[in-house]
N, C-alpha and C. Protein backbone atom coordinates (compact mmCIF):
# COMPACT_ATOMS: atom_id res chain seq x y z
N UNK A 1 18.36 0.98 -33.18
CA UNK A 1 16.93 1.12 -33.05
C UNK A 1 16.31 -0.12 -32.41
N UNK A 2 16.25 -1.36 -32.47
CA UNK A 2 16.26 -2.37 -32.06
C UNK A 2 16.58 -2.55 -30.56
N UNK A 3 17.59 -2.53 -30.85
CA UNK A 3 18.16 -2.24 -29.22
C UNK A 3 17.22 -1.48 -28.30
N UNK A 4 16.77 -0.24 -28.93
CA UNK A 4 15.79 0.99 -27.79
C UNK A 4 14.45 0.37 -27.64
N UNK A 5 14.36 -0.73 -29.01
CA UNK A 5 12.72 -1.25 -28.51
C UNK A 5 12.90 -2.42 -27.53
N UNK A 6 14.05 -3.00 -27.72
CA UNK A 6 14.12 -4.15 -26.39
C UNK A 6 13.72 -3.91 -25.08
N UNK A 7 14.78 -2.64 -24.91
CA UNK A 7 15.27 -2.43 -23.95
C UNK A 7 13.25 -1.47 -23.46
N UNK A 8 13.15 -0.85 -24.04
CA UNK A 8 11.88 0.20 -23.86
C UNK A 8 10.72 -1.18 -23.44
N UNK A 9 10.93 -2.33 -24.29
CA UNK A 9 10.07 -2.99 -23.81
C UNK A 9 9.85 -4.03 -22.75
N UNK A 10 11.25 -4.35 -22.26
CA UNK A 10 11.55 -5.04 -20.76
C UNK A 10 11.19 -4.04 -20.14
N UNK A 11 12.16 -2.50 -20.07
CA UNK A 11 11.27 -1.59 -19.12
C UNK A 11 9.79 -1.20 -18.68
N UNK A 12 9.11 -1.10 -19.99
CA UNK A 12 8.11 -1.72 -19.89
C UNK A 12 7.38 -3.44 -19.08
N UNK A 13 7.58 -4.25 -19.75
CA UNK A 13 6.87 -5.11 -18.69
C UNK A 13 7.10 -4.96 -17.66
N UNK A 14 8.44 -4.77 -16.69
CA UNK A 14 8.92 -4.27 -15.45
C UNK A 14 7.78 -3.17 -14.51
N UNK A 15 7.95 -2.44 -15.49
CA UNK A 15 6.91 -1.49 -14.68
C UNK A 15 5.13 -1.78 -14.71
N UNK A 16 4.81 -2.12 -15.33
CA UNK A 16 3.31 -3.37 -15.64
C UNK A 16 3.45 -4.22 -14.45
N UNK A 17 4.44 -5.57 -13.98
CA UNK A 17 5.00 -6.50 -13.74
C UNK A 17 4.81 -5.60 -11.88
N UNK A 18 5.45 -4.85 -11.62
CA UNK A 18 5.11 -3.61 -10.15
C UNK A 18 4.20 -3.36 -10.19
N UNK A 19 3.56 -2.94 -10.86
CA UNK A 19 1.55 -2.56 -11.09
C UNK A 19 1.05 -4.43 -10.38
N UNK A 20 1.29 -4.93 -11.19
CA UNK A 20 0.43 -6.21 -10.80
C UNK A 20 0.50 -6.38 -9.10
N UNK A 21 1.83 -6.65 -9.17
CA UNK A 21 2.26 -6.43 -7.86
C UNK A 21 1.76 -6.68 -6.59
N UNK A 22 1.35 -4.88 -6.83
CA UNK A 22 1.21 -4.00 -6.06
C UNK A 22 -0.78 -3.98 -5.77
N UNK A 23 -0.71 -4.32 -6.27
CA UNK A 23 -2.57 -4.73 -7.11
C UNK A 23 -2.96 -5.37 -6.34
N UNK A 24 -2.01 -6.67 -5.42
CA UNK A 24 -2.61 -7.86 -4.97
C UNK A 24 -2.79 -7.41 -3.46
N UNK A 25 -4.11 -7.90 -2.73
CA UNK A 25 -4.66 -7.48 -1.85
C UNK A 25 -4.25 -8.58 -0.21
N UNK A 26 -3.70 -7.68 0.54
CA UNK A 26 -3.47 -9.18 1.88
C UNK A 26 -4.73 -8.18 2.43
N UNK A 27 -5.44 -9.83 3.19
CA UNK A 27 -6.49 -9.40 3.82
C UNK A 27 -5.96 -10.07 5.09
N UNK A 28 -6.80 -9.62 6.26
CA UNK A 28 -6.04 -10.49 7.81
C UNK A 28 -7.77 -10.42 8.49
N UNK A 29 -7.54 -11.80 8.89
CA UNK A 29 -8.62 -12.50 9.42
C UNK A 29 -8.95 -11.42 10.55
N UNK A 30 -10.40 -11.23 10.75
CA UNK A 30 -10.88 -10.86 12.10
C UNK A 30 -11.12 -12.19 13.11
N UNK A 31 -10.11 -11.80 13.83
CA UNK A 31 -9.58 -13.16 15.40
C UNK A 31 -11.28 -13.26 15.79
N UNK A 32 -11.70 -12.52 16.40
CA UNK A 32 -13.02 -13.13 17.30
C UNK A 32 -14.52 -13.11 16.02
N UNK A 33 -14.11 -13.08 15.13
CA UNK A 33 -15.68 -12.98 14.38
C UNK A 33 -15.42 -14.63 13.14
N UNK A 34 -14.27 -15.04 12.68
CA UNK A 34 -14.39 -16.26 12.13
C UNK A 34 -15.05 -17.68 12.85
N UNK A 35 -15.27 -18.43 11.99
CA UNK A 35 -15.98 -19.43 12.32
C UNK A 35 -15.65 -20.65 11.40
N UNK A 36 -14.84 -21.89 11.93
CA UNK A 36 -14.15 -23.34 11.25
C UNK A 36 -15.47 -24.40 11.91
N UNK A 37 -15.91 -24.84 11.31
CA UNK A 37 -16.97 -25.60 12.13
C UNK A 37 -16.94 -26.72 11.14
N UNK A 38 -17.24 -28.10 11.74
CA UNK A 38 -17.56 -29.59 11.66
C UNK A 38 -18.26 -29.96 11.95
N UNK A 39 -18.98 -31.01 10.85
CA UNK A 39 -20.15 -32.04 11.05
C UNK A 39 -20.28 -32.90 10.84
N UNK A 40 -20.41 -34.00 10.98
CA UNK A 40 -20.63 -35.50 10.54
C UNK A 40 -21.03 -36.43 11.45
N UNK A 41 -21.75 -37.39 11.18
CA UNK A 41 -22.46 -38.50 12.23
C UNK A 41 -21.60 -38.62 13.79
N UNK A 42 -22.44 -38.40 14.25
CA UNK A 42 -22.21 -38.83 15.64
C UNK A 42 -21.25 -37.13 16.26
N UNK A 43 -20.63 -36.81 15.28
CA UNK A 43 -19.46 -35.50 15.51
C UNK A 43 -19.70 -34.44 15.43
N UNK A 44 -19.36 -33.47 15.69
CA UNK A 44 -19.90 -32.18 15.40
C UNK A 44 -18.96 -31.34 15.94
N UNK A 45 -18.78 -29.84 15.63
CA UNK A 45 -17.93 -28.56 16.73
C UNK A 45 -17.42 -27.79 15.77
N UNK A 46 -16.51 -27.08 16.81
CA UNK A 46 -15.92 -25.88 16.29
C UNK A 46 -14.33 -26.11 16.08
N UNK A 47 -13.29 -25.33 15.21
CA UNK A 47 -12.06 -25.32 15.61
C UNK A 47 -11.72 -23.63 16.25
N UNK A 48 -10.84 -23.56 16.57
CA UNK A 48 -10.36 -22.18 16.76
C UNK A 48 -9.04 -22.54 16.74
N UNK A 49 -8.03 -20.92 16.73
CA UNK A 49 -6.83 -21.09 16.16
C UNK A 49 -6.67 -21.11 15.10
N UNK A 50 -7.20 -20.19 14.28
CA UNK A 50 -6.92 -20.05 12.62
C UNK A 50 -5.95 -19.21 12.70
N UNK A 51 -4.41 -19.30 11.80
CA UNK A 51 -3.29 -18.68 11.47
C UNK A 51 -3.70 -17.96 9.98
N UNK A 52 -4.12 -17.09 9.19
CA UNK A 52 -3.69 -17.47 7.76
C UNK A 52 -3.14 -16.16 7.39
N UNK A 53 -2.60 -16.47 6.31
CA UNK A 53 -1.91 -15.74 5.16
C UNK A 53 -2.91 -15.92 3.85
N UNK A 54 -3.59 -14.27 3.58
CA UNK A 54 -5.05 -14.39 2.25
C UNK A 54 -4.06 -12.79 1.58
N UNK A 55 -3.83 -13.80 0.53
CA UNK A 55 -3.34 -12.48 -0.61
C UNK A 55 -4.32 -12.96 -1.50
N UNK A 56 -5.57 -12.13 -1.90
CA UNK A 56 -6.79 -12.50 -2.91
C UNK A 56 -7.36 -10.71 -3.54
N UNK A 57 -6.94 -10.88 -4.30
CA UNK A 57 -7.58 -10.12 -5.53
C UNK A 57 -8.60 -10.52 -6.16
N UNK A 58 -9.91 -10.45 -6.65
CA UNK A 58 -10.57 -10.76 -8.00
C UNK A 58 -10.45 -10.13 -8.88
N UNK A 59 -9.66 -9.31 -8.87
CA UNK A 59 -9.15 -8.78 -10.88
C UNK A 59 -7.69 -9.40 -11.04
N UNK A 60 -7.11 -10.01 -10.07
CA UNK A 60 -6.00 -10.84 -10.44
C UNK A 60 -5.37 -12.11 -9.51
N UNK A 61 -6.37 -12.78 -10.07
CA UNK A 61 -6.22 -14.47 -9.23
C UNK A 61 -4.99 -15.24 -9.22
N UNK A 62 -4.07 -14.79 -10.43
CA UNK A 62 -2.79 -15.29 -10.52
C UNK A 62 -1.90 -14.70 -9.37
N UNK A 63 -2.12 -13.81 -8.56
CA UNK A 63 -1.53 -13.92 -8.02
C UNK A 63 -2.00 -13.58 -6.44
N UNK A 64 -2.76 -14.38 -6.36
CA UNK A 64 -3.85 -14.75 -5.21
C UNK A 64 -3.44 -15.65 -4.46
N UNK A 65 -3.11 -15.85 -3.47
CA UNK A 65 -2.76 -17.15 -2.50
C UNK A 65 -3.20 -17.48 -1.16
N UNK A 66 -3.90 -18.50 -1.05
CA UNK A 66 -4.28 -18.85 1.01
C UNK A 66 -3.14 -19.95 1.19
N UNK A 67 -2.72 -19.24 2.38
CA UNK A 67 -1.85 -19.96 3.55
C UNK A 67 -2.34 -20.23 4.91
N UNK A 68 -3.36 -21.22 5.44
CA UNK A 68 -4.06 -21.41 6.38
C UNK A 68 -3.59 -22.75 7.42
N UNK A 69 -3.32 -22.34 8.62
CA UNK A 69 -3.52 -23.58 9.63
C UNK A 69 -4.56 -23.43 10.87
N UNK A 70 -4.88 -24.40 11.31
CA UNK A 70 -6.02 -24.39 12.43
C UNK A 70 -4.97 -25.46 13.46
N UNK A 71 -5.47 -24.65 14.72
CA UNK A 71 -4.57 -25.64 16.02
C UNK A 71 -5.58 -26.88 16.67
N UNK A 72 -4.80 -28.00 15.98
CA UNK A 72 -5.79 -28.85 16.58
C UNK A 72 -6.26 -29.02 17.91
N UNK A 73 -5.72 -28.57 18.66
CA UNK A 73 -5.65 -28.55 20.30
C UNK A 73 -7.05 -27.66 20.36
N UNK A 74 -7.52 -26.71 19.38
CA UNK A 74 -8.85 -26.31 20.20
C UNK A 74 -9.91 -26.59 19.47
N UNK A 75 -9.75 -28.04 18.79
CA UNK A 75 -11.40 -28.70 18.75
C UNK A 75 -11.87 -28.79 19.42
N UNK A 76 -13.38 -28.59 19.70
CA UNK A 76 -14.37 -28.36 20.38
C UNK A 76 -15.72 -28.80 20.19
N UNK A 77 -16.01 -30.16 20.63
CA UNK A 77 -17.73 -30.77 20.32
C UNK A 77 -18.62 -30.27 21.23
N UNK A 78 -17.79 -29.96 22.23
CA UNK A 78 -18.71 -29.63 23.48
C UNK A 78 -19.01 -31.11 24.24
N UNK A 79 -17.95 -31.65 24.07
CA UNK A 79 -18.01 -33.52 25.04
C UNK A 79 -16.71 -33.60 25.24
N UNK A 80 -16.09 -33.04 26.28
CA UNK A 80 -14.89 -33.45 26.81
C UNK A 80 -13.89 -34.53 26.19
N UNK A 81 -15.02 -35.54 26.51
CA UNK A 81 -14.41 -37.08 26.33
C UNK A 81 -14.49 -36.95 24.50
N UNK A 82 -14.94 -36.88 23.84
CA UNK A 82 -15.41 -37.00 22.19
C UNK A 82 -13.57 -35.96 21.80
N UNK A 83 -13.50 -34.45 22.55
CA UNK A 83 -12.34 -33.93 22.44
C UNK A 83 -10.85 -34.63 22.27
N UNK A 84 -11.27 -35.32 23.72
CA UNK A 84 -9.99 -35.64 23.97
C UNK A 84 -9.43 -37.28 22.90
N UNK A 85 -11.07 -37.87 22.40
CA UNK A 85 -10.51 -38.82 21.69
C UNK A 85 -10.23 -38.29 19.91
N UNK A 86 -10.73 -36.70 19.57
CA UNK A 86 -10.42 -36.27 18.31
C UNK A 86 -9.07 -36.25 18.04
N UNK A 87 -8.41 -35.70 19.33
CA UNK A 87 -6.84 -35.41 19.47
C UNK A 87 -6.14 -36.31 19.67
N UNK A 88 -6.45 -37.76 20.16
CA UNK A 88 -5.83 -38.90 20.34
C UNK A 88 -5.00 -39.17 18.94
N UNK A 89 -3.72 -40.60 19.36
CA UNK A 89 -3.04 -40.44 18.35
C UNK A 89 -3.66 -41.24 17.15
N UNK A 90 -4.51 -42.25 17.26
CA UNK A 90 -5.24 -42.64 15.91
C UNK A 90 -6.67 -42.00 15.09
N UNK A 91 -6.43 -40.60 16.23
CA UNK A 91 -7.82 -39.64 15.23
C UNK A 91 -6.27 -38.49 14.61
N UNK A 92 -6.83 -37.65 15.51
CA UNK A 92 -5.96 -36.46 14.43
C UNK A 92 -4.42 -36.12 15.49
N UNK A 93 -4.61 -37.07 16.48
CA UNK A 93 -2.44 -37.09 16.59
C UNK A 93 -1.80 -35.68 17.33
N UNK A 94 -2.86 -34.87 17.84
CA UNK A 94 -2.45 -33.94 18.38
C UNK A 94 -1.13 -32.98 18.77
N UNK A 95 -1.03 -34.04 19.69
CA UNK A 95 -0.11 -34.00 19.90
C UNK A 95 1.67 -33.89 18.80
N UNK A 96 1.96 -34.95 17.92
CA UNK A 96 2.61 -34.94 16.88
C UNK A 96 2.33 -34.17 15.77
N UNK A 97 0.92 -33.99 15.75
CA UNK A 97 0.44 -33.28 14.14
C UNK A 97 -0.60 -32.04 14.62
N UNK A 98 0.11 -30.86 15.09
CA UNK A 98 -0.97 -30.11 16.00
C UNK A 98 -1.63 -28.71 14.98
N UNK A 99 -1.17 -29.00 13.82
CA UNK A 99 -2.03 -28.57 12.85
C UNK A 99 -2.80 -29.12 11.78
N UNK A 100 -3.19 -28.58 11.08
CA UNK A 100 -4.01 -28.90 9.85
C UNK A 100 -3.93 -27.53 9.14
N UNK A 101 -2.98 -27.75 8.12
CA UNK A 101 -2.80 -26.95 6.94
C UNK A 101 -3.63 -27.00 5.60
N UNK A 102 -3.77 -25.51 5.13
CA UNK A 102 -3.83 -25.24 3.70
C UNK A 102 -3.52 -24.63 2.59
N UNK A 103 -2.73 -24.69 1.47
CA UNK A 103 -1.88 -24.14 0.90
C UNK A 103 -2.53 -24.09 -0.25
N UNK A 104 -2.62 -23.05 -1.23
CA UNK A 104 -2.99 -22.97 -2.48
C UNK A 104 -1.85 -22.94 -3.12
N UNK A 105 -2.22 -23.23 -4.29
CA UNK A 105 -1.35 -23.61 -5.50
C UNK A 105 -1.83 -22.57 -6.79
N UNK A 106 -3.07 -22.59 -6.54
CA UNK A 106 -3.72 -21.77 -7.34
C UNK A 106 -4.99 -21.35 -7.19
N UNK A 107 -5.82 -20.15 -7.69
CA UNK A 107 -7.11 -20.03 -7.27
C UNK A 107 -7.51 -19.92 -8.17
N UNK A 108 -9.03 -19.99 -8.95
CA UNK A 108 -9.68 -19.97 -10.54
C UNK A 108 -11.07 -19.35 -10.12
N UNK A 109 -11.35 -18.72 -11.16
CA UNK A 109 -12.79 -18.47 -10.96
C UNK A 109 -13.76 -19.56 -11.33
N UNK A 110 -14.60 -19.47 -10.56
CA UNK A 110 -15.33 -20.86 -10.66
C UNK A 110 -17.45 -20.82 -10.34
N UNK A 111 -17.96 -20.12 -11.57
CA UNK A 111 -19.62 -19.97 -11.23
C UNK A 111 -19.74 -18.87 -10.93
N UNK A 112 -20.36 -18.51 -9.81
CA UNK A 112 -20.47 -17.43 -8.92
C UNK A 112 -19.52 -16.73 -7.70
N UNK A 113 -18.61 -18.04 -7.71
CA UNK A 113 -17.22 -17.94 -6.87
C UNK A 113 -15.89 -18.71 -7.14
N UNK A 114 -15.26 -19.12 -6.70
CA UNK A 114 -14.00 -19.66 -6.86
C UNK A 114 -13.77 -21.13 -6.03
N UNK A 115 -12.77 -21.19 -6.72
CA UNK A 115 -11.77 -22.67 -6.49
C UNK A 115 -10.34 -22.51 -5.73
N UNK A 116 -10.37 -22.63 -4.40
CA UNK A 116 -8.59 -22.88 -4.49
C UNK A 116 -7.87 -24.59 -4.40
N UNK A 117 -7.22 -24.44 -5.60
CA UNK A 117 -6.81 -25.93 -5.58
C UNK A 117 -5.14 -25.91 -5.00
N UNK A 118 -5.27 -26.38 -3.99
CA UNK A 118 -3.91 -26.64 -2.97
C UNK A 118 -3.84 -27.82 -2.31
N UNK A 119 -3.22 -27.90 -1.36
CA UNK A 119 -3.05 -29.31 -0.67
C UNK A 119 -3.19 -29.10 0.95
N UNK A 120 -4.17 -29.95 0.84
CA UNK A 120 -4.84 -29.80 2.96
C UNK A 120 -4.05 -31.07 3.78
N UNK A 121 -2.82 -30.92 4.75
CA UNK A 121 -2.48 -31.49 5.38
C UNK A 121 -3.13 -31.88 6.84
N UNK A 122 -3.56 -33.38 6.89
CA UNK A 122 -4.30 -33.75 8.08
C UNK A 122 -2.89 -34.64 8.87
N UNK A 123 -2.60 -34.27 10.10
CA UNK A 123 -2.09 -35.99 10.73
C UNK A 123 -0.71 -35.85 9.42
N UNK A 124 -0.16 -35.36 9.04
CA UNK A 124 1.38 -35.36 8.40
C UNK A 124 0.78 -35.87 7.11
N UNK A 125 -0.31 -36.00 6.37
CA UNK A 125 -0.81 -36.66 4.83
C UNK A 125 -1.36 -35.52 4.79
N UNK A 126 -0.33 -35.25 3.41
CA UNK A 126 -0.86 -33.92 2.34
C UNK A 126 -1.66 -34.59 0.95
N UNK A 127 -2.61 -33.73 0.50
CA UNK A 127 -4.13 -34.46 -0.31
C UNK A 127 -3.96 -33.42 -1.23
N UNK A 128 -4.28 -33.59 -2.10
CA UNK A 128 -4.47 -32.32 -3.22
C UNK A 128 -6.26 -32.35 -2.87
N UNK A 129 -6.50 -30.66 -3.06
CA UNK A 129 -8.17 -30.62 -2.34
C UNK A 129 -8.86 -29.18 -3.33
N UNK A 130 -9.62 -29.46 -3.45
CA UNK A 130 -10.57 -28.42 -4.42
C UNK A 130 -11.40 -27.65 -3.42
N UNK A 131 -11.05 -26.44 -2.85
CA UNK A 131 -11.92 -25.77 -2.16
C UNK A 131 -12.37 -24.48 -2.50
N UNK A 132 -13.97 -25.11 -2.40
CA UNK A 132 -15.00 -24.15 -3.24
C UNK A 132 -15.43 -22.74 -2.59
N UNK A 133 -15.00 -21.55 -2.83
CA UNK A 133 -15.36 -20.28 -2.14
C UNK A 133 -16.01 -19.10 -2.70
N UNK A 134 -16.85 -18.20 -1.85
CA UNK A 134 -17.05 -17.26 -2.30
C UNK A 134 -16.93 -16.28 -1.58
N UNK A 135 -17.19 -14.96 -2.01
CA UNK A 135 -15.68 -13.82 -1.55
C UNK A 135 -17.09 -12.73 -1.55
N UNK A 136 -17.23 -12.37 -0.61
CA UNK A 136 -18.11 -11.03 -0.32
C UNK A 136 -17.24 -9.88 -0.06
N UNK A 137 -16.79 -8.68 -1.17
CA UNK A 137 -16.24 -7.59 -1.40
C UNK A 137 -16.99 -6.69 -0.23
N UNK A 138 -16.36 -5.77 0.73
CA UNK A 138 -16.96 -4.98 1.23
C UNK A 138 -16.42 -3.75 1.35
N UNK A 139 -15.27 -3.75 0.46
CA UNK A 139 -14.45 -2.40 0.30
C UNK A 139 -13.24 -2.79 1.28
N UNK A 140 -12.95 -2.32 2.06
CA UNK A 140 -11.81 -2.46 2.98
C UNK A 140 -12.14 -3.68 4.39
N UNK A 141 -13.51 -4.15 4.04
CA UNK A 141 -13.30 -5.71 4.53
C UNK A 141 -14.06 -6.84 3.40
N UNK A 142 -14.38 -7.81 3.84
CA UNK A 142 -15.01 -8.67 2.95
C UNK A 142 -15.09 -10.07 4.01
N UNK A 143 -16.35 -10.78 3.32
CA UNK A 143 -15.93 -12.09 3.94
C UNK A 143 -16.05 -13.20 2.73
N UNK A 144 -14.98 -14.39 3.46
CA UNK A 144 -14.80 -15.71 2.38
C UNK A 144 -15.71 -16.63 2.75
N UNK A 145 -16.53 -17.85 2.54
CA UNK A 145 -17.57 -18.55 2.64
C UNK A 145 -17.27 -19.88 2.00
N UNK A 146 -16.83 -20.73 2.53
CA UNK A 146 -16.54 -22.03 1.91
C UNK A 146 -16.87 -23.43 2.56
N UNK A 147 -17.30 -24.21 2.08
CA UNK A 147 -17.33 -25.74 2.31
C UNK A 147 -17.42 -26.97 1.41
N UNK A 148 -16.43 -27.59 2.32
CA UNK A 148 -15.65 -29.03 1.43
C UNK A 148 -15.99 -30.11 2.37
N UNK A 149 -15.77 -31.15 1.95
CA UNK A 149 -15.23 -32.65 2.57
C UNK A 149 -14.33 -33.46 2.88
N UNK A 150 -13.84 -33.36 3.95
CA UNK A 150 -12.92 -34.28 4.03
C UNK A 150 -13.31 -35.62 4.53
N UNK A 151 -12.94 -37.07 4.05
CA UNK A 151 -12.84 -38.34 4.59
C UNK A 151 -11.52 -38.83 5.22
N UNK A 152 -11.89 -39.02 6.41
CA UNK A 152 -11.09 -39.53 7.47
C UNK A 152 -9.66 -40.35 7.24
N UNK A 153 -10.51 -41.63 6.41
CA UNK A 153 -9.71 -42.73 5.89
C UNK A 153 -8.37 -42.48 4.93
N UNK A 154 -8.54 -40.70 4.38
CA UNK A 154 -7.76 -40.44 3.00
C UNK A 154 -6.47 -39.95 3.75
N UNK A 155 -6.54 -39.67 5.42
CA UNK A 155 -5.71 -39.20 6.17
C UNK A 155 -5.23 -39.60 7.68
N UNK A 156 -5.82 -41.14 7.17
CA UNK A 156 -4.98 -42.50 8.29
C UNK A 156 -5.78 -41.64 9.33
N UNK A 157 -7.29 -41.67 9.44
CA UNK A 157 -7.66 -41.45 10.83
C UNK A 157 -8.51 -42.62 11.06
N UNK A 158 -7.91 -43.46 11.82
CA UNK A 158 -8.44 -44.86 12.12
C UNK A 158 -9.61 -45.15 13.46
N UNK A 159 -9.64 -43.87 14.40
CA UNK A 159 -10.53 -44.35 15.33
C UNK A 159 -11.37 -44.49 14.88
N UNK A 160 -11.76 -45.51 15.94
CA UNK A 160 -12.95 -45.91 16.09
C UNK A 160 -14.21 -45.00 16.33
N UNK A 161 -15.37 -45.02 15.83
CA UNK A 161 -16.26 -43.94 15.88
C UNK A 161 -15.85 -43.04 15.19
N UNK A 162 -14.53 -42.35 14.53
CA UNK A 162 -14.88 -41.50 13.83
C UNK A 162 -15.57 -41.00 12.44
N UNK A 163 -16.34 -40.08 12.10
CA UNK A 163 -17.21 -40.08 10.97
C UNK A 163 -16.15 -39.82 9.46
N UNK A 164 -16.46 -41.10 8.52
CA UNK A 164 -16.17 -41.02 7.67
C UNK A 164 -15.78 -40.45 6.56
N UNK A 165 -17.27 -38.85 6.71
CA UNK A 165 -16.75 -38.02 5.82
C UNK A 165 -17.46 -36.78 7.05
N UNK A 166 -16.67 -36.19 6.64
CA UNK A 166 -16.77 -34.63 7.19
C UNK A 166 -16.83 -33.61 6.25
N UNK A 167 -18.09 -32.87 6.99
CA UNK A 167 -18.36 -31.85 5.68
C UNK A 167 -17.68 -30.26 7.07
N UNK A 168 -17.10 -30.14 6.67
CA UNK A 168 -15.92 -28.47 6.96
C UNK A 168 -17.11 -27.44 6.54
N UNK A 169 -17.23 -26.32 7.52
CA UNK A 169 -17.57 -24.84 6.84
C UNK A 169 -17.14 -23.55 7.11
N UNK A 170 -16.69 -22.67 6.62
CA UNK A 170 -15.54 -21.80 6.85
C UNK A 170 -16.28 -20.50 7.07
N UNK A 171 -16.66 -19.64 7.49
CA UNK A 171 -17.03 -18.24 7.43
C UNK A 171 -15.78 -17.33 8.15
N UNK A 172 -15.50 -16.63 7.12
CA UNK A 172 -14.03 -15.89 7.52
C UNK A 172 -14.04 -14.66 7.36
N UNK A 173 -14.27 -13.89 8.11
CA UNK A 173 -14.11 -12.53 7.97
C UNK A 173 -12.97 -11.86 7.93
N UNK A 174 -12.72 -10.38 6.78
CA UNK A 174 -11.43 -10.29 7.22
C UNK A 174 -11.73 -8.87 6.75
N UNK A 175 -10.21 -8.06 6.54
CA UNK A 175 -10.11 -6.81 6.90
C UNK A 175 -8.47 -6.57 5.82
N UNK A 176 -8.72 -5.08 5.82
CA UNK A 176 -7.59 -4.77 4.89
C UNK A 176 -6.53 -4.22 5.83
């Protein structure tokens, strides 16, 4: 008897365990409607070239994950010269470091929206980073809405002129 409840009850979580699963939602960015944009003294623009991987549920955050890179090669201030010194090797290294990653670790509910706490790689320095989002449900699309800070200095970006802290804003549309 023992035995049939073990066994009845691994089978059980197993099949619960496929439910969850199966539960968790990949969403895929709409290419021409997102928007990565930067601001800070003297700086300003756009990125393009967003890669990501969004498995996000809100009835099950545990098993929710962003996998995001942006190609540094298409920053964009709209100043040629300001471009070409973002990508230089003592701003963001272009060339050697031609992304900027983001990886969750975990996502939490957080107010009116959420937290993903992962690690944002600038220039080859990975940061542990708290990024604050909120998630507009639209049935079979939705959009994500987020902005953080990054400082320069926390990711060996030494030029000259560049702004100290940068405030990031994300509008991401996506689709099921």
């Amino acid at each position: 008897m023992k035995s049939i409840k073990i066994t009845l009850f691994a089978v059980t979580a197993l099949i619960s365990s496929a439910f969850t699963i199966l539960s968790s939602t990949n969403w895929i960015v709409k290419e021409d409607a997102y928007k990565v944009t930067f601001k800070g003294p003297k700086a300003e623009g756009i990125f393009k070239g967003l890669k990501a991987t969004i498995v996000f549920d809100e009835t099950n955050l545990e098993k929710s994950k962003f996998l995001a890179s942006i190609d540094v090669n298409t920053i964009n201030t709209g100043n040629g010269m300001k471009n070409k010194h973002a990508k230089s090797e003592d701003a963001l290294n272009a060339k050697q470091f031609p992304n900027i990653v983001f990886e969750s670790t975990s996502i939490v509910k957080k107010g009116n929206g959420y937290e993903a706490i992962g690690k944002l790689t600038i220039k080859g320095v990975a940061r542990d980073m708290l990024l604050p989002f909120t998630f507009e449900n639209k049935g079979n699309e939705g959009v994500f809405n987020g902005n953080f800070y990054v400082f320069s200095k926390d990711f060996n970006i030494k030029r000259t002129g560049t702004p100290e802290k940068v405030e990031i804003n994300l509008m991401i549309p996506v689709k099921k």
